[in-house]
PDB file of N, CA and C in Angstrom:
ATOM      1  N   UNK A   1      30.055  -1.628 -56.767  1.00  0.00           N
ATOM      2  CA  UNK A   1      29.516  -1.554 -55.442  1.00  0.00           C
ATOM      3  C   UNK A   1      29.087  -0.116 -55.173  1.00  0.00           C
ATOM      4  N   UNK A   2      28.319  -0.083 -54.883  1.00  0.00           N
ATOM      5  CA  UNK A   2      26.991   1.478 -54.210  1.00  0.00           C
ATOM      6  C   UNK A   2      27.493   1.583 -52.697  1.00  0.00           C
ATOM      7  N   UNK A   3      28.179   2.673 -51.843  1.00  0.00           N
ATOM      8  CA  UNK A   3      27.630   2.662 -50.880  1.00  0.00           C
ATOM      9  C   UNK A   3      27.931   3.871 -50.024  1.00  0.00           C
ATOM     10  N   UNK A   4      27.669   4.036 -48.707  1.00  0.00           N
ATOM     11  CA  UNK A   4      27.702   5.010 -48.368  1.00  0.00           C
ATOM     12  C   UNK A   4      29.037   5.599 -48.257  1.00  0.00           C
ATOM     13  N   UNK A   5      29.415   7.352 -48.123  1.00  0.00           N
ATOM     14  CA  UNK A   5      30.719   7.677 -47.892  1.00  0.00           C
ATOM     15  C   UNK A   5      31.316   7.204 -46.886  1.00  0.00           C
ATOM     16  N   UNK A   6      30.583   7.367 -45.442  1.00  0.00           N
ATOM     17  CA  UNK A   6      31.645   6.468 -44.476  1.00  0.00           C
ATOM     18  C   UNK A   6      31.987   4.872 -43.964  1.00  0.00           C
ATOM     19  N   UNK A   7      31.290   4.438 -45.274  1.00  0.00           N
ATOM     20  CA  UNK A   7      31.846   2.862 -45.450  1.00  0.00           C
ATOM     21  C   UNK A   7      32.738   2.758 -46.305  1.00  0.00           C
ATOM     22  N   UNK A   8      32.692   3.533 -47.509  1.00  0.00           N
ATOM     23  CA  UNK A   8      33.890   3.667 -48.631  1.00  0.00           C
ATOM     24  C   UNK A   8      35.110   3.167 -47.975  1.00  0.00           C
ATOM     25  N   UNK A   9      35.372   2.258 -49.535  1.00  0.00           N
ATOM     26  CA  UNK A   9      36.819   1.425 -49.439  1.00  0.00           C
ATOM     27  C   UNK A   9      37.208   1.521 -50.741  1.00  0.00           C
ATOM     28  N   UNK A  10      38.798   1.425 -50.373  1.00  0.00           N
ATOM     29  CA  UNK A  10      39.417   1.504 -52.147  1.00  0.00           C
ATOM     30  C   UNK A  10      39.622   0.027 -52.471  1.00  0.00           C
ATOM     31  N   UNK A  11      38.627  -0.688 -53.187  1.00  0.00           N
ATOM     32  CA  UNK A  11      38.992  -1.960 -54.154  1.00  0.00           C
ATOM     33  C   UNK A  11      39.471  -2.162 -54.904  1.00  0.00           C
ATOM     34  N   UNK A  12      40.012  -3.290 -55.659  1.00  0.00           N
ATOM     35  CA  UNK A  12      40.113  -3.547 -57.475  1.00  0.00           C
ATOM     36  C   UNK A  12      39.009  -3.433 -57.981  1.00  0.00           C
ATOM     37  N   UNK A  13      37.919  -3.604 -57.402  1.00  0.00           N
ATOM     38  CA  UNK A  13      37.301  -3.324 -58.570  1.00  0.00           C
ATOM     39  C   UNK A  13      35.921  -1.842 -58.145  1.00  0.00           C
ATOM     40  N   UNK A  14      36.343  -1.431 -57.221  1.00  0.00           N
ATOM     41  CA  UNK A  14      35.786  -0.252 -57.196  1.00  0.00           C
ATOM     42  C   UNK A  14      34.785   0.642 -56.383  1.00  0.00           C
ATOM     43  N   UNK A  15      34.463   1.267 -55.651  1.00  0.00           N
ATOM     44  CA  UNK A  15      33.365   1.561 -55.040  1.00  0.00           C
ATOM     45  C   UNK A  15      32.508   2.961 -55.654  1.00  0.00           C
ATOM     46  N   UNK A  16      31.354   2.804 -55.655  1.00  0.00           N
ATOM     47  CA  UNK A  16      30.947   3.879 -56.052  1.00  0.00           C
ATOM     48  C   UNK A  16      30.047   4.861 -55.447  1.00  0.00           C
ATOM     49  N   UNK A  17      30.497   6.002 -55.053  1.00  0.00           N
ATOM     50  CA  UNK A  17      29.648   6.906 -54.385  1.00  0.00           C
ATOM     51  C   UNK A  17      29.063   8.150 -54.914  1.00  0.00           C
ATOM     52  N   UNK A  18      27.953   8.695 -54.112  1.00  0.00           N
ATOM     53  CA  UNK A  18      27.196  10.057 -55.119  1.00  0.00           C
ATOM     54  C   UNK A  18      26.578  10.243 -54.019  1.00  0.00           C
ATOM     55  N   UNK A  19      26.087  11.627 -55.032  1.00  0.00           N
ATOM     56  CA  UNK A  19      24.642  12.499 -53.535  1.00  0.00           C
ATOM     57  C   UNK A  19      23.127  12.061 -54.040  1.00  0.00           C
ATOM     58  N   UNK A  20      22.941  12.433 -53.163  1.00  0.00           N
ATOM     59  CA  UNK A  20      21.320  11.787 -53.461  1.00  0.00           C
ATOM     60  C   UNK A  20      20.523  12.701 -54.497  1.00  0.00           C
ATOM     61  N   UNK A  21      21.127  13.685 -55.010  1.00  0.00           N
ATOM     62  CA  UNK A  21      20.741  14.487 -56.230  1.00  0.00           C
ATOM     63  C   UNK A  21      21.079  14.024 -57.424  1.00  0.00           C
ATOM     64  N   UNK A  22      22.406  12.960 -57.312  1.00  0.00           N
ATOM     65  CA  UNK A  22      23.014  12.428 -58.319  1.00  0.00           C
ATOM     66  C   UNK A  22      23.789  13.577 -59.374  1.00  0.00           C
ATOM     67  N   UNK A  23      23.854  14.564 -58.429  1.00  0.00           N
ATOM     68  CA  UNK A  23      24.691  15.490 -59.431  1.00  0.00           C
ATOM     69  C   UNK A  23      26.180  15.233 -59.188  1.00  0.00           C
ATOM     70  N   UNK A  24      26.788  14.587 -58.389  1.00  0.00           N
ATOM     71  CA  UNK A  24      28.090  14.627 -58.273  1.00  0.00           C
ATOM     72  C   UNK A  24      28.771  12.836 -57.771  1.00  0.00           C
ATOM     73  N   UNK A  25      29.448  12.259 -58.263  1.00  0.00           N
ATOM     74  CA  UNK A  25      30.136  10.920 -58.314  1.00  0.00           C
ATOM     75  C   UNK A  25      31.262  10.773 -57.776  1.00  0.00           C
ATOM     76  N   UNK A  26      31.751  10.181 -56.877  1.00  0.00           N
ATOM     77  CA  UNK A  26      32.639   9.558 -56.574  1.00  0.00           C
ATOM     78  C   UNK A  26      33.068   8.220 -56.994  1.00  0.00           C
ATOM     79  N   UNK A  27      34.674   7.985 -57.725  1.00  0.00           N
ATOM     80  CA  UNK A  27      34.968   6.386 -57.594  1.00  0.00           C
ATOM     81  C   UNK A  27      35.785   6.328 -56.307  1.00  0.00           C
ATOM     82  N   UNK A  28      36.382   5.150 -56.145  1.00  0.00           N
ATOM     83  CA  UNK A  28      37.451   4.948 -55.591  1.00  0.00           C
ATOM     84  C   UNK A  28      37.814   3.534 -55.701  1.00  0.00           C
ATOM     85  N   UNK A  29      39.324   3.334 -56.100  1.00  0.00           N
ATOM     86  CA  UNK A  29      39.663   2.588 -56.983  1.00  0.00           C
ATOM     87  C   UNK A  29      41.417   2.055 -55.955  1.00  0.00           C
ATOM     88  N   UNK A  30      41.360   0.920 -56.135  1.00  0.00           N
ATOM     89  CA  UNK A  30      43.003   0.217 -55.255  1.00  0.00           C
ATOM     90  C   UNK A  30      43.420  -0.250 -56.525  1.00  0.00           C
ATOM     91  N   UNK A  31      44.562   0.272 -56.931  1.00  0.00           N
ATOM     92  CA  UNK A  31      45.148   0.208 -58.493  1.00  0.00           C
ATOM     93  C   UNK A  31      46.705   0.210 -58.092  1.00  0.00           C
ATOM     94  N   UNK A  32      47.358  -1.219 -58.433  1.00  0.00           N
ATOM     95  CA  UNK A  32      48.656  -1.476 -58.371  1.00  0.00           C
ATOM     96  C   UNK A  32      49.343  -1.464 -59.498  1.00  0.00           C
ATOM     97  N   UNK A  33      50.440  -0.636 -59.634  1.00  0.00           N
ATOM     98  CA  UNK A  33      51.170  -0.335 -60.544  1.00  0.00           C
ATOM     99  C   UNK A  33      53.001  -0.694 -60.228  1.00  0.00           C
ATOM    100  N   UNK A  34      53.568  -1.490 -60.854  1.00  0.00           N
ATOM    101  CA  UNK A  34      54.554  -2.009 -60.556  1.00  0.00           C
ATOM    102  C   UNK A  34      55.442  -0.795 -61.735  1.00  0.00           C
ATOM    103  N   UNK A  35      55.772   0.070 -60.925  1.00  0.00           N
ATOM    104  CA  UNK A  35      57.129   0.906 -61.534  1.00  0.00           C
ATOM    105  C   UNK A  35      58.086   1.976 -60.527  1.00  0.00           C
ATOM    106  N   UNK A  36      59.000   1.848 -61.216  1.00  0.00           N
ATOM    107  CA  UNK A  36      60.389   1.904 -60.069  1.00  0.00           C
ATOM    108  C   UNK A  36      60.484   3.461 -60.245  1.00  0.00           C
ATOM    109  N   UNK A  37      59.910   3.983 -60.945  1.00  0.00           N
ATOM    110  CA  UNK A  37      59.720   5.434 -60.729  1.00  0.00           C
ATOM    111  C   UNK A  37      58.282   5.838 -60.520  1.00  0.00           C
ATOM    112  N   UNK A  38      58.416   6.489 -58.975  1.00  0.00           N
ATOM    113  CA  UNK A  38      56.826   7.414 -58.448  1.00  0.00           C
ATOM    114  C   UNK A  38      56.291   7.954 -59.363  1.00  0.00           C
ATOM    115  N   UNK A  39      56.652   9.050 -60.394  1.00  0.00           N
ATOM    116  CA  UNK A  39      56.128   9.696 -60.841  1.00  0.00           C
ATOM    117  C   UNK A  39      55.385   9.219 -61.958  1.00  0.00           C
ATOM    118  N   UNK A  40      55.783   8.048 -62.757  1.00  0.00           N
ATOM    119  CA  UNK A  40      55.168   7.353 -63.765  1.00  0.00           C
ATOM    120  C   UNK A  40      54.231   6.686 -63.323  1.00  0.00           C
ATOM    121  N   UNK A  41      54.438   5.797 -62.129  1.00  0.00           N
ATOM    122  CA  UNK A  41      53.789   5.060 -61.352  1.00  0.00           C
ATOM    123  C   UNK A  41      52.325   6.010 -61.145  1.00  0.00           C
ATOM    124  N   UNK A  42      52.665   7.079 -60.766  1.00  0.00           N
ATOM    125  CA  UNK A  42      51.387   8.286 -60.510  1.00  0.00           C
ATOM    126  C   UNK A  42      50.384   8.580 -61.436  1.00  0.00           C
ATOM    127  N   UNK A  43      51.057   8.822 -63.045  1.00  0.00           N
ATOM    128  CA  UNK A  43      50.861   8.915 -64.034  1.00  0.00           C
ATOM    129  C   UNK A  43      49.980   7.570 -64.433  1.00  0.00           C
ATOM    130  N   UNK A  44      50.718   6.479 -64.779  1.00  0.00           N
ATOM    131  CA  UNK A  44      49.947   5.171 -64.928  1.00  0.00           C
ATOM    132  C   UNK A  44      48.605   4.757 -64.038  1.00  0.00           C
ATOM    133  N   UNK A  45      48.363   5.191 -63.038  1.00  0.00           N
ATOM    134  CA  UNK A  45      47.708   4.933 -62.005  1.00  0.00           C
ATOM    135  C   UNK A  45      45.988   5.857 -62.299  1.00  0.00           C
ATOM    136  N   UNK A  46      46.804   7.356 -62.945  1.00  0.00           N
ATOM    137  CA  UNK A  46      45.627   8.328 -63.007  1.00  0.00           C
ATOM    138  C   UNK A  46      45.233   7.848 -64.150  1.00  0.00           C
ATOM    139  N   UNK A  47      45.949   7.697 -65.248  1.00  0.00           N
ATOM    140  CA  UNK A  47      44.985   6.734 -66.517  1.00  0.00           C
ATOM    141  C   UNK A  47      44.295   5.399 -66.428  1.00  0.00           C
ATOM    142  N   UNK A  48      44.817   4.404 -65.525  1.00  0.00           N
ATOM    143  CA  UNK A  48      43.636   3.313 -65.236  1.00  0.00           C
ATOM    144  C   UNK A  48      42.598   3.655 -64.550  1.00  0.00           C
ATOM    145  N   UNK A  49      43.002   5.134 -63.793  1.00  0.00           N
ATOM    146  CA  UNK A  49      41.752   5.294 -63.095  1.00  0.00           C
ATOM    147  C   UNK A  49      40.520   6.015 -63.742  1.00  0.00           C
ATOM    148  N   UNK A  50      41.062   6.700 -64.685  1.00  0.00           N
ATOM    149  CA  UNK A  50      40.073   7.316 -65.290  1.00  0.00           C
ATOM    150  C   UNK A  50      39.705   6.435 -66.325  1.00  0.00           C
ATOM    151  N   UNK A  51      40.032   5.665 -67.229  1.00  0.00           N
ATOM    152  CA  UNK A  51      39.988   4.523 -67.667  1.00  0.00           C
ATOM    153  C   UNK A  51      38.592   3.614 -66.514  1.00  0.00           C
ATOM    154  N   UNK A  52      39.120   3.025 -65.822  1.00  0.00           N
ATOM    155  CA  UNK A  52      37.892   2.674 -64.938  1.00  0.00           C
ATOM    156  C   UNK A  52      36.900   3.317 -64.113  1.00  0.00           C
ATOM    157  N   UNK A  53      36.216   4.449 -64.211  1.00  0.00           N
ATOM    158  CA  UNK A  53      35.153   5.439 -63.704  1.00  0.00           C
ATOM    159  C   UNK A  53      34.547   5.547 -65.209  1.00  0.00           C
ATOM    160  N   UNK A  54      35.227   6.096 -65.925  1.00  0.00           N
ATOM    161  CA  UNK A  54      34.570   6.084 -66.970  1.00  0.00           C
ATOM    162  C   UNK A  54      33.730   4.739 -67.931  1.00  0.00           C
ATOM    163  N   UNK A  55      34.663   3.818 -67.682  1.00  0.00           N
ATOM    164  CA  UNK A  55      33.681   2.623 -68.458  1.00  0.00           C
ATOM    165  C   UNK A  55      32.573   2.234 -67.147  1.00  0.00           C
ATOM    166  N   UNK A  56      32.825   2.610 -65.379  1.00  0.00           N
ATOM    167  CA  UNK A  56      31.666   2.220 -64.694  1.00  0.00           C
ATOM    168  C   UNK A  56      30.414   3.368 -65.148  1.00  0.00           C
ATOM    169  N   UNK A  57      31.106   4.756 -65.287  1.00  0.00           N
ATOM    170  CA  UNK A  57      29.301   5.238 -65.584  1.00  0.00           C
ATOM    171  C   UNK A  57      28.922   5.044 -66.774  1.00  0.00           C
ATOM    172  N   UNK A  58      29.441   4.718 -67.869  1.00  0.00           N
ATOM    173  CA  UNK A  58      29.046   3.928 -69.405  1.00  0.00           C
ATOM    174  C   UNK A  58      28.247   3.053 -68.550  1.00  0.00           C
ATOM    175  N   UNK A  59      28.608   2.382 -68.276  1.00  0.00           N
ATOM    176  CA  UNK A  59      27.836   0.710 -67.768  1.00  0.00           C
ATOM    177  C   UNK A  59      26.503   1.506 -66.662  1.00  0.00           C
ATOM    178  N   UNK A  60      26.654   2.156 -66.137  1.00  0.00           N
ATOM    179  CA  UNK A  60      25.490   2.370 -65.160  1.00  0.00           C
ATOM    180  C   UNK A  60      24.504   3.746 -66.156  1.00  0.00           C
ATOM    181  N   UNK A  61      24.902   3.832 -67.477  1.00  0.00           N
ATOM    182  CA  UNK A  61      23.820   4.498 -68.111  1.00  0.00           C
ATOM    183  C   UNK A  61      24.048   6.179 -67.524  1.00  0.00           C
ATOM    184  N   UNK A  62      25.424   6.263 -66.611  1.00  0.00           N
ATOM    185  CA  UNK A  62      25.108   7.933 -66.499  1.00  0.00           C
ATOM    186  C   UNK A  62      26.159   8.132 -67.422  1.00  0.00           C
ATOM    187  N   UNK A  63      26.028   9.907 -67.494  1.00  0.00           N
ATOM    188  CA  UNK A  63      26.710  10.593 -68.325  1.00  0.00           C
ATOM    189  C   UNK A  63      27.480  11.989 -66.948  1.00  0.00           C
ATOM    190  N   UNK A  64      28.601  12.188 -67.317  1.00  0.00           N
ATOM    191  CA  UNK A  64      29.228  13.356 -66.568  1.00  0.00           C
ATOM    192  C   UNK A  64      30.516  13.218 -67.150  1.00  0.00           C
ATOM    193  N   UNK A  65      31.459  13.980 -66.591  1.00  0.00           N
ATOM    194  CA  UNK A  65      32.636  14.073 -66.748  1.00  0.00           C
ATOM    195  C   UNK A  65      33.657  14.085 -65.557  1.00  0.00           C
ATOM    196  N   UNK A  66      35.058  13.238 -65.678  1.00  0.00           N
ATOM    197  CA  UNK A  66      35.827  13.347 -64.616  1.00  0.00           C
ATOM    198  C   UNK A  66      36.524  14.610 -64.233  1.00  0.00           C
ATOM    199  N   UNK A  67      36.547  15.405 -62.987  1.00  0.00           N
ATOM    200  CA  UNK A  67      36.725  16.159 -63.024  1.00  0.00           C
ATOM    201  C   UNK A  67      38.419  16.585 -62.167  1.00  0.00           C
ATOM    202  N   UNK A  68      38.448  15.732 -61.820  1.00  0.00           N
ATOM    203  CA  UNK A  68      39.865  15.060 -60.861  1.00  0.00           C
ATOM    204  C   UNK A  68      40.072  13.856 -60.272  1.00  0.00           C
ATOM    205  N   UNK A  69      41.251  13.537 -60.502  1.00  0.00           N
ATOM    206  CA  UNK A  69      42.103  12.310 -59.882  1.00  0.00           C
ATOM    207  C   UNK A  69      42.745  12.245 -59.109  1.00  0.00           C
ATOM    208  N   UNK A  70      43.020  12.112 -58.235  1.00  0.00           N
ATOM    209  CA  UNK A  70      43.644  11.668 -56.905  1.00  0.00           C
ATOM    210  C   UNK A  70      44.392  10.610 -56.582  1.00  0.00           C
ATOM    211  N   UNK A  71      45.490  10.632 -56.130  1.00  0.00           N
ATOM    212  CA  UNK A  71      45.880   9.175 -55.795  1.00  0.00           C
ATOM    213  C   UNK A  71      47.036   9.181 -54.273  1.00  0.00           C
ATOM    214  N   UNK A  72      46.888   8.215 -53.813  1.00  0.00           N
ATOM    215  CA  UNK A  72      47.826   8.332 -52.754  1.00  0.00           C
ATOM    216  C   UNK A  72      49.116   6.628 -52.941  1.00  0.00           C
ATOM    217  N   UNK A  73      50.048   6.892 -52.597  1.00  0.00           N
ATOM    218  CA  UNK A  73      51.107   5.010 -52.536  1.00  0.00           C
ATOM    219  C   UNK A  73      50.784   4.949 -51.276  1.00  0.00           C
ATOM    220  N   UNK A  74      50.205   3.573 -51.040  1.00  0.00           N
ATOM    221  CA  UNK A  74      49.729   3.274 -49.801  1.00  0.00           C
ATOM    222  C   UNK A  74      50.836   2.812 -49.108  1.00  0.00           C
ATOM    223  N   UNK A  75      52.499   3.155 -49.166  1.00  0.00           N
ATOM    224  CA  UNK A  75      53.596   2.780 -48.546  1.00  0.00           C
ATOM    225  C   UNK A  75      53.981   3.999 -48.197  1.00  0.00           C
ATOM    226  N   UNK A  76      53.339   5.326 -48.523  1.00  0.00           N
ATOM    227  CA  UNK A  76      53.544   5.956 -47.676  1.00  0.00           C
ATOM    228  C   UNK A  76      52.386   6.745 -46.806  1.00  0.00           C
ATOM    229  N   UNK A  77      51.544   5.847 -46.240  1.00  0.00           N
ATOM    230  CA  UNK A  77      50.238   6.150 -45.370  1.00  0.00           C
ATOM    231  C   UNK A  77      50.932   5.457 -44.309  1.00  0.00           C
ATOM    232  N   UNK A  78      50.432   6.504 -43.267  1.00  0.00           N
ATOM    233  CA  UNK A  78      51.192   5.886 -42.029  1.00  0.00           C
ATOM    234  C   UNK A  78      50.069   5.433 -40.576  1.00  0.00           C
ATOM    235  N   UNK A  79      49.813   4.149 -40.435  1.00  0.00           N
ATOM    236  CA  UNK A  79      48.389   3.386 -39.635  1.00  0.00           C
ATOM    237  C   UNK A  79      48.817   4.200 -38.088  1.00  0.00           C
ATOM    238  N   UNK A  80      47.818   4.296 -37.788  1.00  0.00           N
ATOM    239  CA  UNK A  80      47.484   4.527 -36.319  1.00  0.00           C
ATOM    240  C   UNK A  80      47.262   3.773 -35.627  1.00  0.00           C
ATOM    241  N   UNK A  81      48.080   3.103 -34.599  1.00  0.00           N
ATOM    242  CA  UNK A  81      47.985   1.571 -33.460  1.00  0.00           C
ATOM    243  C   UNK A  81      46.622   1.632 -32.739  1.00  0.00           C
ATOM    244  N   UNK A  82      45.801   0.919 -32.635  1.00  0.00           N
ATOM    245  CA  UNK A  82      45.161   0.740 -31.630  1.00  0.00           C
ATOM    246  C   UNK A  82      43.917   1.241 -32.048  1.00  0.00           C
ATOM    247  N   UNK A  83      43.443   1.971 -33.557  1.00  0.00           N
ATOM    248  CA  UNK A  83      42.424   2.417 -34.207  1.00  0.00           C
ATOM    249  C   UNK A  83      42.022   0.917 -35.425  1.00  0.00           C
ATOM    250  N   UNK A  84      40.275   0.734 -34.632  1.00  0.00           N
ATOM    251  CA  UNK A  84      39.938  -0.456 -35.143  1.00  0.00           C
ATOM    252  C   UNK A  84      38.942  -0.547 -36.237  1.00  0.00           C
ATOM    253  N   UNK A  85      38.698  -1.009 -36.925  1.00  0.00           N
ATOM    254  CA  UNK A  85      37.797  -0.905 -37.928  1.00  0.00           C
ATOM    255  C   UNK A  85      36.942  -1.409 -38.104  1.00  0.00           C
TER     256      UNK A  85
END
């Protein structure tokens, strides 16, 4: 999926964002990892993710390199009442 930054959503299977120069890529990726330790869990999480950015720009014919990973446990994001989407 292509779309703009302030529609971006983290899926399974992925969203993909860039500048209109195409010099710079964004994924963003909802990747569940069932392990009882955070830190592996963190670990496991940054290799499927780079794992999946990389086979999407194979498939879309670009070439770059990942340059960081990011990840947040969405059990500890804390929602704001009454903010609608």
């Amino acid at each position: 999926m292509i779309t703009t930054l302030f529609s971006a959503r983290f899926t399974p299977e992925g969203t993909f964002l860039y500048t209109s120069e195409l010099v710079t890529y964004q994924h963003r990726f909802e990747i569940v990892i069932e392990e009882e330790s955070p830190e592996d869990a963190e670990v496991l999480a940054h290799l499927r993710a780079d794992e999946l950015a990389k086979a999407d720009l194979d498939k879309r014919g670009l070439r770059g390199r990942l340059v960081d990973i990011s990840s947040v446990c969405v059990e500890d994001i804390k929602l704001r009442r009454g903010v609608s989407r």
